[in-house]
C-alpha atoms as a PDB file:
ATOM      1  CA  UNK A   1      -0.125  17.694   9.718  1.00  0.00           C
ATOM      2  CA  UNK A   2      -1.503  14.019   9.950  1.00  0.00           C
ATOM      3  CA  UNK A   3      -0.674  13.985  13.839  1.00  0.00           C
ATOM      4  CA  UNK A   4      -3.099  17.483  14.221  1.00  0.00           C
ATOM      5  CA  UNK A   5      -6.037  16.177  11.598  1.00  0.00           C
ATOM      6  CA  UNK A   6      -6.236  12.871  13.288  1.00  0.00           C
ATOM      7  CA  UNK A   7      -6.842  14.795  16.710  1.00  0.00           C
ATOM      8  CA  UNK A   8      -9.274  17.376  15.347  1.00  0.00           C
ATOM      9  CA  UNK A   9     -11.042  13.817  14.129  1.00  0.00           C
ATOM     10  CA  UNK A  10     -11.081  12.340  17.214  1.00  0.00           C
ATOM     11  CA  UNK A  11     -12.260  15.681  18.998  1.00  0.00           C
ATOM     12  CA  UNK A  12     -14.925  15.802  16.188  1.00  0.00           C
ATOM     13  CA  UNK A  13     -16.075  11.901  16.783  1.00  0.00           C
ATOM     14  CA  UNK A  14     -15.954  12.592  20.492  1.00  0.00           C
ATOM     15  CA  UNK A  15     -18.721  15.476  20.162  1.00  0.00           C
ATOM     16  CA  UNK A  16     -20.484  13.482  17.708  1.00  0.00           C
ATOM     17  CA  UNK A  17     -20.874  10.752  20.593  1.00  0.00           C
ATOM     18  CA  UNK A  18     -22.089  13.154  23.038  1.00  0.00           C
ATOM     19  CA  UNK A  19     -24.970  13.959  20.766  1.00  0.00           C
ATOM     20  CA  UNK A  20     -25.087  10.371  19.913  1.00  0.00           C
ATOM     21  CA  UNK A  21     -25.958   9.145  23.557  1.00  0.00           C
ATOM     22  CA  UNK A  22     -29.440  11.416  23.735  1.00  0.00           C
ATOM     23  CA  UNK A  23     -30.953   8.791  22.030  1.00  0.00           C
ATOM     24  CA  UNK A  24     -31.810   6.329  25.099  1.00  0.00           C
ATOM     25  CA  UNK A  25     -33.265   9.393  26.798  1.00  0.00           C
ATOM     26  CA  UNK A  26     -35.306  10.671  24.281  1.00  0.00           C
ATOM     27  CA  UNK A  27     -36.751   7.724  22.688  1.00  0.00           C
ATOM     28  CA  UNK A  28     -38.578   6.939  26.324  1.00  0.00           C
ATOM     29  CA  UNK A  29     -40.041  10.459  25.496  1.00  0.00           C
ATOM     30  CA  UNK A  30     -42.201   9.168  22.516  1.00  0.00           C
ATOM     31  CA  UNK A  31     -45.052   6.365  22.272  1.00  0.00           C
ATOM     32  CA  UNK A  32     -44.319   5.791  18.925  1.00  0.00           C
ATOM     33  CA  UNK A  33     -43.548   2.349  16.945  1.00  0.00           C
ATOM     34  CA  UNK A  34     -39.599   2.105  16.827  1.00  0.00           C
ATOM     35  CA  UNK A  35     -39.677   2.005  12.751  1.00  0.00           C
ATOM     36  CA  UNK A  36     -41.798   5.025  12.704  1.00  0.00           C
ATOM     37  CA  UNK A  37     -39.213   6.907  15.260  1.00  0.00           C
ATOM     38  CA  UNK A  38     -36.761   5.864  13.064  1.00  0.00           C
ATOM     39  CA  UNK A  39     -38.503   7.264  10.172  1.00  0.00           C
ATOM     40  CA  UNK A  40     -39.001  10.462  11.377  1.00  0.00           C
ATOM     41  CA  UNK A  41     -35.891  11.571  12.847  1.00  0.00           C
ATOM     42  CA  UNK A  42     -34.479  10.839  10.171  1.00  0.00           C
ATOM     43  CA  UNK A  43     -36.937  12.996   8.008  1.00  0.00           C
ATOM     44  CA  UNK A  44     -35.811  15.596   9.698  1.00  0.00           C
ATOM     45  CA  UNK A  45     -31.642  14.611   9.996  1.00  0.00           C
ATOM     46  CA  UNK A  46     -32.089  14.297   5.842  1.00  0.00           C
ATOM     47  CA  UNK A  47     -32.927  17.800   5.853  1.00  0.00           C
ATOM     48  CA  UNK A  48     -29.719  18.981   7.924  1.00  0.00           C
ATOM     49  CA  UNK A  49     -27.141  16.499   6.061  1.00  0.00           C
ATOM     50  CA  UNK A  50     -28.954  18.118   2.595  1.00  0.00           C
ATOM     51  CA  UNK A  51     -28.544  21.810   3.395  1.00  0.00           C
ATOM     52  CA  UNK A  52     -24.637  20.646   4.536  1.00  0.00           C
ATOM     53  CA  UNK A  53     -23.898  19.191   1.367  1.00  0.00           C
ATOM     54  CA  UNK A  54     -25.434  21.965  -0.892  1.00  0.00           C
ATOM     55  CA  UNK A  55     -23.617  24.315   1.375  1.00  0.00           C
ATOM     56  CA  UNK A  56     -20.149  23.098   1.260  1.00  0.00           C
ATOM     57  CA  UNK A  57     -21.021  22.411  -2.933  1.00  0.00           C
ATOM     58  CA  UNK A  58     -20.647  18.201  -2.270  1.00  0.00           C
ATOM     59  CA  UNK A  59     -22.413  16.436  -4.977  1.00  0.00           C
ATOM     60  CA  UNK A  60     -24.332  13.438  -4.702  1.00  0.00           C
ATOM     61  CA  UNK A  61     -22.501  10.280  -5.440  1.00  0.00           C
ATOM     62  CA  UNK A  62     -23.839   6.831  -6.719  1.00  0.00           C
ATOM     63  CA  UNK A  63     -21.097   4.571  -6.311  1.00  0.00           C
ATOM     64  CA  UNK A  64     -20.126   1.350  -4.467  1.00  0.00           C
ATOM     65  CA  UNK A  65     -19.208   2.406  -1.277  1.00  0.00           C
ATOM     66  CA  UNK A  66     -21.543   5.032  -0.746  1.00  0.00           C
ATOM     67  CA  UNK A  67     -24.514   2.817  -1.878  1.00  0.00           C
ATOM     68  CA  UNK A  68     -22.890   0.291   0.702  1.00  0.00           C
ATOM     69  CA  UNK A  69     -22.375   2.577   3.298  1.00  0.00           C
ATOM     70  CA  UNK A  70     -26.231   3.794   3.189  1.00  0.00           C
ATOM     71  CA  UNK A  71     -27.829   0.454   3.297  1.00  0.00           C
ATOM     72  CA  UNK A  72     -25.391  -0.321   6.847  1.00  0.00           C
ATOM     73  CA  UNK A  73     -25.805   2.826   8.252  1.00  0.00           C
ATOM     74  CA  UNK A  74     -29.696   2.581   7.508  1.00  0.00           C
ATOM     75  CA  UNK A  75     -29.788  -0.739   9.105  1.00  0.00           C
ATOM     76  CA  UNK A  76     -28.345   0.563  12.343  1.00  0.00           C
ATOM     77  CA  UNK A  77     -30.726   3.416  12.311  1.00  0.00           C
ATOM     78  CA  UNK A  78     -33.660   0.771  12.344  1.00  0.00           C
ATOM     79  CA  UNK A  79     -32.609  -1.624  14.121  1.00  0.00           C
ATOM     80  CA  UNK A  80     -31.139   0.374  17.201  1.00  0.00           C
ATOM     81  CA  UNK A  81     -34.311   1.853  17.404  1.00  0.00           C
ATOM     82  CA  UNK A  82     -36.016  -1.611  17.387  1.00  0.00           C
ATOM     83  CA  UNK A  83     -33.754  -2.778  20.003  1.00  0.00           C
ATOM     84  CA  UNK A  84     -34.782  -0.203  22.310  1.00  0.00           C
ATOM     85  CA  UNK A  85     -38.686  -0.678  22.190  1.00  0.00           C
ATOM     86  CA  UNK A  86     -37.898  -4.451  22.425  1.00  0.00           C
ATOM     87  CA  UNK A  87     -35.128  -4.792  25.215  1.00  0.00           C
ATOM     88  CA  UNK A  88     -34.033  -2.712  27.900  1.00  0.00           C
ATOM     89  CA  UNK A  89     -31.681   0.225  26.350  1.00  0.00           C
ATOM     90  CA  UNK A  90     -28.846  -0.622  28.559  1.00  0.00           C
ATOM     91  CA  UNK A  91     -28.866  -4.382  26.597  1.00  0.00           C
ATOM     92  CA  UNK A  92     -29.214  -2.582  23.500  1.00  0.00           C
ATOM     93  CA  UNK A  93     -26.151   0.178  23.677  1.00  0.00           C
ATOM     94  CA  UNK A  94     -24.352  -2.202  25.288  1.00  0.00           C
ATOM     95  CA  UNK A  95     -24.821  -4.891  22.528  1.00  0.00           C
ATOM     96  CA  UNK A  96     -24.201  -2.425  19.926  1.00  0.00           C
ATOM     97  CA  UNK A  97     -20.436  -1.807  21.183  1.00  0.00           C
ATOM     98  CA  UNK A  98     -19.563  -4.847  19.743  1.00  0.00           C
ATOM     99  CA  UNK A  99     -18.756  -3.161  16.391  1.00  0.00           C
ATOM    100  CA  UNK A 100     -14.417  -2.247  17.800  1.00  0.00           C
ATOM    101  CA  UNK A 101     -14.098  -5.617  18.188  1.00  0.00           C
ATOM    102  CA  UNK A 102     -15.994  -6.259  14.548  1.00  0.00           C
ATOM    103  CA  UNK A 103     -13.084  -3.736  13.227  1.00  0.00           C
ATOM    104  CA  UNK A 104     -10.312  -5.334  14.701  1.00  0.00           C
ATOM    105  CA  UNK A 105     -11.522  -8.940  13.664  1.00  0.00           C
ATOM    106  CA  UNK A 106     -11.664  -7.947  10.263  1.00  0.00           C
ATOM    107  CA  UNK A 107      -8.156  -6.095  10.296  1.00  0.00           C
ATOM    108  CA  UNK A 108      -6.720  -9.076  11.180  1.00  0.00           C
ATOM    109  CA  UNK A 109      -8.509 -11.945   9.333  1.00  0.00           C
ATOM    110  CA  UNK A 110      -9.179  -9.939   5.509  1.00  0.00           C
ATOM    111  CA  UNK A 111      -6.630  -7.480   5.890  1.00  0.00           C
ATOM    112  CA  UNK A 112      -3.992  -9.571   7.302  1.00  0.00           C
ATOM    113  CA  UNK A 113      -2.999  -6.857   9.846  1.00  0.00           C
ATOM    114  CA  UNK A 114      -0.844  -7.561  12.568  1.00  0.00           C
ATOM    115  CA  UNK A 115      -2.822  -6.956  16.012  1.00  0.00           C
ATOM    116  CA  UNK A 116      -0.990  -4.247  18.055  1.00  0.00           C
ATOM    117  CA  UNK A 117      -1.363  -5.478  22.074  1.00  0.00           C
ATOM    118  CA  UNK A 118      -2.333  -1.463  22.523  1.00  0.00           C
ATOM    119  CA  UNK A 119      -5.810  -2.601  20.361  1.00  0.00           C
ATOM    120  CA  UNK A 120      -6.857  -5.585  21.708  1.00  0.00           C
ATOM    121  CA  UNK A 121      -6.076  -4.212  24.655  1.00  0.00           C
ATOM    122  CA  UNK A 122      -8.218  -1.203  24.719  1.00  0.00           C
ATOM    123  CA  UNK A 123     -11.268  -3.210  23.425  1.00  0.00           C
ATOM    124  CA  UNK A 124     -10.758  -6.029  25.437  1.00  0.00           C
ATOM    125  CA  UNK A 125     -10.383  -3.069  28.648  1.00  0.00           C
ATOM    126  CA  UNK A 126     -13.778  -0.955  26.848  1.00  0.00           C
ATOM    127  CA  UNK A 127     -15.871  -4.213  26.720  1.00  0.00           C
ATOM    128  CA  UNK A 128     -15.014  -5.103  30.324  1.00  0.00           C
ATOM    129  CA  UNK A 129     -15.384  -1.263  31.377  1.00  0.00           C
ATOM    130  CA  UNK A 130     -19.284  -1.222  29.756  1.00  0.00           C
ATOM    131  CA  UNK A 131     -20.351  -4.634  31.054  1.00  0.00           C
ATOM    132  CA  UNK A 132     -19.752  -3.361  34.346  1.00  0.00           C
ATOM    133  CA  UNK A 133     -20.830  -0.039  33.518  1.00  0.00           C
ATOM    134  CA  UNK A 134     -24.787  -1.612  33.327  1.00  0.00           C
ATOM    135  CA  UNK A 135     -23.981  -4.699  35.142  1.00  0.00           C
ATOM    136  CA  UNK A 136     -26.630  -3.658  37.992  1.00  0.00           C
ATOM    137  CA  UNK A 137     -29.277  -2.881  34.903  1.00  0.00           C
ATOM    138  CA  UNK A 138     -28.980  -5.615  32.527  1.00  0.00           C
ATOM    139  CA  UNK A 139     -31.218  -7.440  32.532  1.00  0.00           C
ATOM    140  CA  UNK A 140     -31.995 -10.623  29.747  1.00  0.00           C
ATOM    141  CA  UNK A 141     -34.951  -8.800  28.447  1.00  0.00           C
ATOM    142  CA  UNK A 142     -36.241 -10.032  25.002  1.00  0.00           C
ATOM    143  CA  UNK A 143     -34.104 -12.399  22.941  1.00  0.00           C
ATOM    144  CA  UNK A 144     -35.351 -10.590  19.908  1.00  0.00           C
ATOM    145  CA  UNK A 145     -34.426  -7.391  21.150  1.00  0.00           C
ATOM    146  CA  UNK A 146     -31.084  -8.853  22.095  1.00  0.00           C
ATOM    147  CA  UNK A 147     -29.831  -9.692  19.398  1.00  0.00           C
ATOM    148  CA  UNK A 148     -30.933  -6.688  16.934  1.00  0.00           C
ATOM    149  CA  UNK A 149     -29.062  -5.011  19.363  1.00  0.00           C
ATOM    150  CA  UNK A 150     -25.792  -7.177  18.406  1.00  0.00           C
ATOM    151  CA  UNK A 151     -27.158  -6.910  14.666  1.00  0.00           C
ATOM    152  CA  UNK A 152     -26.822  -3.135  15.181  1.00  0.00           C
ATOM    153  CA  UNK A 153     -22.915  -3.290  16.138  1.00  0.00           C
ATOM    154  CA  UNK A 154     -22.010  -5.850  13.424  1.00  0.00           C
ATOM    155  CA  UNK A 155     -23.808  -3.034  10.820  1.00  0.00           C
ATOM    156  CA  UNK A 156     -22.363  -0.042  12.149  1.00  0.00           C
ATOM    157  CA  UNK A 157     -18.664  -1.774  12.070  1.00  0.00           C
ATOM    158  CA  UNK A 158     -19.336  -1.846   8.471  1.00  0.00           C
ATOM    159  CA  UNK A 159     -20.314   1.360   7.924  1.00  0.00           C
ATOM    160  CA  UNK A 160     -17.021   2.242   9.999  1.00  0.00           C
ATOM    161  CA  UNK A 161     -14.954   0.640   7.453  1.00  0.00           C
ATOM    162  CA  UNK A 162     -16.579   1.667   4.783  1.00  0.00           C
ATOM    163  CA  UNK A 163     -16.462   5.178   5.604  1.00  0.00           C
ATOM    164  CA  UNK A 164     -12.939   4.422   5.971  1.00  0.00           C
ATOM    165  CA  UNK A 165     -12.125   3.995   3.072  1.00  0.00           C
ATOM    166  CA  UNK A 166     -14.546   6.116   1.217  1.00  0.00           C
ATOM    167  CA  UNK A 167     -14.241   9.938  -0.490  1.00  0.00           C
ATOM    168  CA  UNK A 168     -15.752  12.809   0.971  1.00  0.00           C
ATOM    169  CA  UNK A 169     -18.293  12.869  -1.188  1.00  0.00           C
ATOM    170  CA  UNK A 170     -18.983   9.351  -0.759  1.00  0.00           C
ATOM    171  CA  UNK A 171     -18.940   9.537   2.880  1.00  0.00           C
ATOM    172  CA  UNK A 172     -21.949  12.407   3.085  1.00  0.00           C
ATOM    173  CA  UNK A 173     -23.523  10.857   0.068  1.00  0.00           C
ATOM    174  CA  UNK A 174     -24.078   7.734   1.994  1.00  0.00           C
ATOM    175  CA  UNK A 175     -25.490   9.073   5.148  1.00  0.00           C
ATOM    176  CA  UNK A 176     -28.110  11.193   3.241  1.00  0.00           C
ATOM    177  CA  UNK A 177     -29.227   8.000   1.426  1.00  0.00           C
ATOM    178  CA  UNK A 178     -29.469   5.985   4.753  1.00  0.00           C
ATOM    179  CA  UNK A 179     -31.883   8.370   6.017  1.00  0.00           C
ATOM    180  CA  UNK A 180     -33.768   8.698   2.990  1.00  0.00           C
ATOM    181  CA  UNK A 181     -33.951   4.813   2.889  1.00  0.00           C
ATOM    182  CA  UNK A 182     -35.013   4.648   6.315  1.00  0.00           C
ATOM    183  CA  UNK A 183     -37.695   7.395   6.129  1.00  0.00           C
ATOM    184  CA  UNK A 184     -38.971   5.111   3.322  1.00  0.00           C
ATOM    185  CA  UNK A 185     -38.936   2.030   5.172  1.00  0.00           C
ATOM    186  CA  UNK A 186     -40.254   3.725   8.676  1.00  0.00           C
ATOM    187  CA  UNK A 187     -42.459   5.883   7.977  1.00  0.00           C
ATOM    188  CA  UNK A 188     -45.249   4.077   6.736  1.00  0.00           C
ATOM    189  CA  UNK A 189     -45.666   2.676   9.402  1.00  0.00           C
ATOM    190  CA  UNK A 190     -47.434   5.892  10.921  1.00  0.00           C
ATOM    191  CA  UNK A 191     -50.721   4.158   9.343  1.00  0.00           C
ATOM    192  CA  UNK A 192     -50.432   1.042  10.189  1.00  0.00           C
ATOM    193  CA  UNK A 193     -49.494   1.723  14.264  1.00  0.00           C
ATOM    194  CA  UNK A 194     -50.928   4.643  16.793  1.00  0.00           C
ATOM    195  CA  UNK A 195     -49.050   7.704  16.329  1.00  0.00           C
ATOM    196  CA  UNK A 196     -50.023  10.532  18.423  1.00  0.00           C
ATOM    197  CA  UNK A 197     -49.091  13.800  16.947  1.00  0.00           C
ATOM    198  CA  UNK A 198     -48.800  16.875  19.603  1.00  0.00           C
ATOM    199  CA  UNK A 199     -46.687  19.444  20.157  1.00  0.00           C
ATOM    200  CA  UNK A 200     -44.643  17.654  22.600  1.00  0.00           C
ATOM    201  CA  UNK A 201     -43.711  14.434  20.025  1.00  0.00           C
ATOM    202  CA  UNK A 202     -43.390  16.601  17.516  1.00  0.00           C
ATOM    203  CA  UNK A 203     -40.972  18.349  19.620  1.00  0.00           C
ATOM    204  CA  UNK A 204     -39.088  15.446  20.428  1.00  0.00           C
ATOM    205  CA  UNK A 205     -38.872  13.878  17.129  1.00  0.00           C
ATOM    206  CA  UNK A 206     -37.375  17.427  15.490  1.00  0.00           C
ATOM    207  CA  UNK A 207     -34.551  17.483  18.387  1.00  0.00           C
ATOM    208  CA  UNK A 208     -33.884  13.754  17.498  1.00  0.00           C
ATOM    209  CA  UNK A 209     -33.727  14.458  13.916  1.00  0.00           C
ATOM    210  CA  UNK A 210     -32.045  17.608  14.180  1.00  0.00           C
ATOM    211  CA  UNK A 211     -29.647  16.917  17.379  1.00  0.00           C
ATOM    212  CA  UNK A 212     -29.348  13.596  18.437  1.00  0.00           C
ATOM    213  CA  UNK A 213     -28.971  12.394  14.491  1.00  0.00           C
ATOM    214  CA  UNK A 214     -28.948  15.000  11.901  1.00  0.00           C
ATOM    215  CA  UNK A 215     -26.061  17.501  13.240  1.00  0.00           C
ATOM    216  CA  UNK A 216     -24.008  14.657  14.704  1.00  0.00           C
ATOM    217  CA  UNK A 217     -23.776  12.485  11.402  1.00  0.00           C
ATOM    218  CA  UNK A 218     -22.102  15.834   9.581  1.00  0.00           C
ATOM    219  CA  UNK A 219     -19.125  15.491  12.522  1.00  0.00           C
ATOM    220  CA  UNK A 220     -19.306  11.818  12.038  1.00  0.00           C
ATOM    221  CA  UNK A 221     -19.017  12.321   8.480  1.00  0.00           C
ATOM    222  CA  UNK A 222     -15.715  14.956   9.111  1.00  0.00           C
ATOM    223  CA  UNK A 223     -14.298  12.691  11.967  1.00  0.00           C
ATOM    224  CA  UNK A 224     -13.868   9.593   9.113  1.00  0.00           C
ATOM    225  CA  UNK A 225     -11.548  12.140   6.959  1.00  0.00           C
ATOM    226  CA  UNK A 226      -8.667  11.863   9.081  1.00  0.00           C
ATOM    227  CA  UNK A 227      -9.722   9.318  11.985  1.00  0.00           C
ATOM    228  CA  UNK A 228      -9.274   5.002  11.335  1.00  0.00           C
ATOM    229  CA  UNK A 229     -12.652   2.938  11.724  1.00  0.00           C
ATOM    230  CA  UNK A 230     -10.897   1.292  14.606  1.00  0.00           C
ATOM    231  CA  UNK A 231     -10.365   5.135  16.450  1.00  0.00           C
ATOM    232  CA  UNK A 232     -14.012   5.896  15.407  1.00  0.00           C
ATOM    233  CA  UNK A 233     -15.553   3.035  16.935  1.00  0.00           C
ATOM    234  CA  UNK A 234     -14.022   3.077  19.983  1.00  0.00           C
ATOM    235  CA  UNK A 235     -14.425   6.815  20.553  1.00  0.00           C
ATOM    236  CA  UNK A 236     -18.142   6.064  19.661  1.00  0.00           C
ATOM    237  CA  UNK A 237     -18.343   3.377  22.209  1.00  0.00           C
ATOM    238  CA  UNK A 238     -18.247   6.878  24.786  1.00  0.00           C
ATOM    239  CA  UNK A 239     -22.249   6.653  23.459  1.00  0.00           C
ATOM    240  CA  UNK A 240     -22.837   3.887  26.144  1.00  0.00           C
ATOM    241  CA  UNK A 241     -21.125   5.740  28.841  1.00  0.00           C
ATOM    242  CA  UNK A 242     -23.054   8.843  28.362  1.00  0.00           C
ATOM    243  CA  UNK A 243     -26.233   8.048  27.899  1.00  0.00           C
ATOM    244  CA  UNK A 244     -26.845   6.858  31.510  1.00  0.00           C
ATOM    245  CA  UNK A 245     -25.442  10.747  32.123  1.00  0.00           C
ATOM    246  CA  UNK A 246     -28.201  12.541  30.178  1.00  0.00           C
ATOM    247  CA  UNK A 247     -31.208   9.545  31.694  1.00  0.00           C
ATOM    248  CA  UNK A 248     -29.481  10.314  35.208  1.00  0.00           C
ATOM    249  CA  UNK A 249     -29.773  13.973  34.813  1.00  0.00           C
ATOM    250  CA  UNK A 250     -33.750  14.146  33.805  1.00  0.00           C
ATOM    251  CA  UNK A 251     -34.736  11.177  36.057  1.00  0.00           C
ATOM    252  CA  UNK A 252     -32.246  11.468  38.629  1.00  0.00           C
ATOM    253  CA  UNK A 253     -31.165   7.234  38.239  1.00  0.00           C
ATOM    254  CA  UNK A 254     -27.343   7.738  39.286  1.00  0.00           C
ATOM    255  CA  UNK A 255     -25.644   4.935  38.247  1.00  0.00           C
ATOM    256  CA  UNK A 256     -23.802   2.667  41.212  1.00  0.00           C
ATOM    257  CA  UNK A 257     -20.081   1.865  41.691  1.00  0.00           C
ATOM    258  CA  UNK A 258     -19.918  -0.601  39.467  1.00  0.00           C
ATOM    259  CA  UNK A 259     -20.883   1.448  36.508  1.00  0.00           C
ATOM    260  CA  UNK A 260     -19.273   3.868  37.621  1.00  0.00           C
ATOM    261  CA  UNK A 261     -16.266   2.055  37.591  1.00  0.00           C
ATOM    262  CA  UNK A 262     -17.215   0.754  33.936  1.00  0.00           C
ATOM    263  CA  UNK A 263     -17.175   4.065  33.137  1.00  0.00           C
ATOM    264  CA  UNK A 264     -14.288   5.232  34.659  1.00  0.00           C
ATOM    265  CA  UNK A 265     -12.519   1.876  32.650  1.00  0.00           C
ATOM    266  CA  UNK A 266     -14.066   2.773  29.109  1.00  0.00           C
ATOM    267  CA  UNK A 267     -13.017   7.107  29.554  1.00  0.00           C
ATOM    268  CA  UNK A 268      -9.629   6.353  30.422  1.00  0.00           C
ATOM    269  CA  UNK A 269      -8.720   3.386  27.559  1.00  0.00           C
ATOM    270  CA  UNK A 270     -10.606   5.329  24.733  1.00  0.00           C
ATOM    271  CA  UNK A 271      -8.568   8.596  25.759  1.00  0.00           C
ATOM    272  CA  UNK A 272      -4.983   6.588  26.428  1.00  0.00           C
ATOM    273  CA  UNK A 273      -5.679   4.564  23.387  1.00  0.00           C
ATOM    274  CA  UNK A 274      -6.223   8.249  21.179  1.00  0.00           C
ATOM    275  CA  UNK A 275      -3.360   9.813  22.288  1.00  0.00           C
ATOM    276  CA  UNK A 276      -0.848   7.139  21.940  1.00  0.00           C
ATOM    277  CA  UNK A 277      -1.609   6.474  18.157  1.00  0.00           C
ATOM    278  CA  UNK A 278      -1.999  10.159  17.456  1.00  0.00           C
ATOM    279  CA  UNK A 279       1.650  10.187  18.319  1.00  0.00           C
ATOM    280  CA  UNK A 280       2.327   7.266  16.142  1.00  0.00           C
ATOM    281  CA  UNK A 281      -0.066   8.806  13.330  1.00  0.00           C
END
């Protein structure tokens, strides 16, 4: 029974990362300030994570971990979005998959857990496989930028472990509060910066809420159930491979052999690395 829930996890985290990776392609769609982006797609994410919890009856808890969990998962909300207005998105998704090898640090220096070679293996293979997946894009683009986009990997690894070890009703009640907190903290800034409202941003910003954030952060918050932070990260490092997909398909920028290779590198690892501790699960 633990062998089957940790692969309906895993197939759950790997569709949450395909809705994951429309962010790149949809925040070139808006002229908005990054906070107020953030802000808004998350007004509208807040609404679908609501409606899930009052459908499936899962109160709202106030504790520890789920107050913890928010205020990480909130930070990588805002400061991925940053990342992208400041640096190129390639720099900033590919920045961000530094939160595997946050997991697997901490496993082994807090937790005292003996490094399998099959895990430092696969994010040793996964950080290779997405360097060269963008190696003929990135570019050193702002140092600012850069490094919120390394601040964003080092938050979300937190939020992986703390959703590891959190309830259900922990798990959801943190990822409602992180987008109420960052609707509080983003949207403001709609007076302060130009904001166009039209149909077509308006557009945008409901698919991103609804989508690209709301939708996928109810699978994300399944997936943690059954899946380890370390499996959840990894599978979520798929983001970085896919996004290029979804910008090649509306702007027609195929990706060369080297990232294609990257890609080829990061698939294969993340999927070898799943099935093998399934079958040890």
């Amino acid at each position: 029974m633990e062998q089957k829930n940790a692969r309906h996890g895993m197939l759950l985290m790997l569709l949450c990362t395909l809705f994951w990776s429309l962010s790149g392609l949809l925040i070139r769609m808006l002229p908005w300030h990054g906070l107020v982006i953030a802000g808004g797609r998350s007004a509208f994410a807040s609404i679908i994570v609501a409606l899930y919890m009052k459908w499936h009856h899962i109160p709202l808890r106030l504790t520890r971990k789920s107050l913890l969990g928010a205020v990480s998962l909130a930070s990588v909300f805002v400061i991925f979005i940053l990342a992208n207005k400041l640096t190129a998105s390639a720099n900033a998704i590919v920045l961000q998959q530094c939160a595997p090898a946050v997991v697997l640090l901490y496993n082994i220096l807090s937790k005292k857990a003996r490094a399998r070679l099959l895990d430092v293996a696969t994010v040793a293979i996964t950080l290779i496989g997405i360097t060269l997946f963008f190696f003929d894009q990135f570019s050193p683009g702002s140092l600012v930028g850069n490094l919120l986009g390394l601040l964003s990997g080092v938050f979300l690894a937190v939020n992986f472990l703390v959703q590891g070890e959190s309830s259900a009703e922990e798990s959801m009640s943190g990822i409602l509060l992180a987008h109420l907190i960052t609707i509080a903290v983003g949207l403001p800034f709609a007076l302060v910066y130009d904001t166009p409202l039209t149909s077509t941003t308006l557009s945008v910003i409901a698919l991103m809420g609804v989508v690209q954030l709301g939708i996928p952060y109810v699978l994300y918050g399944l997936a943690t159930r059954s899946c380890p932070p370390l499996a959840i990260s990894l599978i979520g490092m798929g983001e970085a491979v896919f996004n290029p997909i979804w910008v090649a398909i509306a702007y027609g920028e195929v990706p060369g052999t080297l990232p294609l290779l990257g890609g080829a590198l990061v698939l294969s690892a993340t999927i070898f690395w799943a099935v093998k501790s399934s079958k040890k699960s």
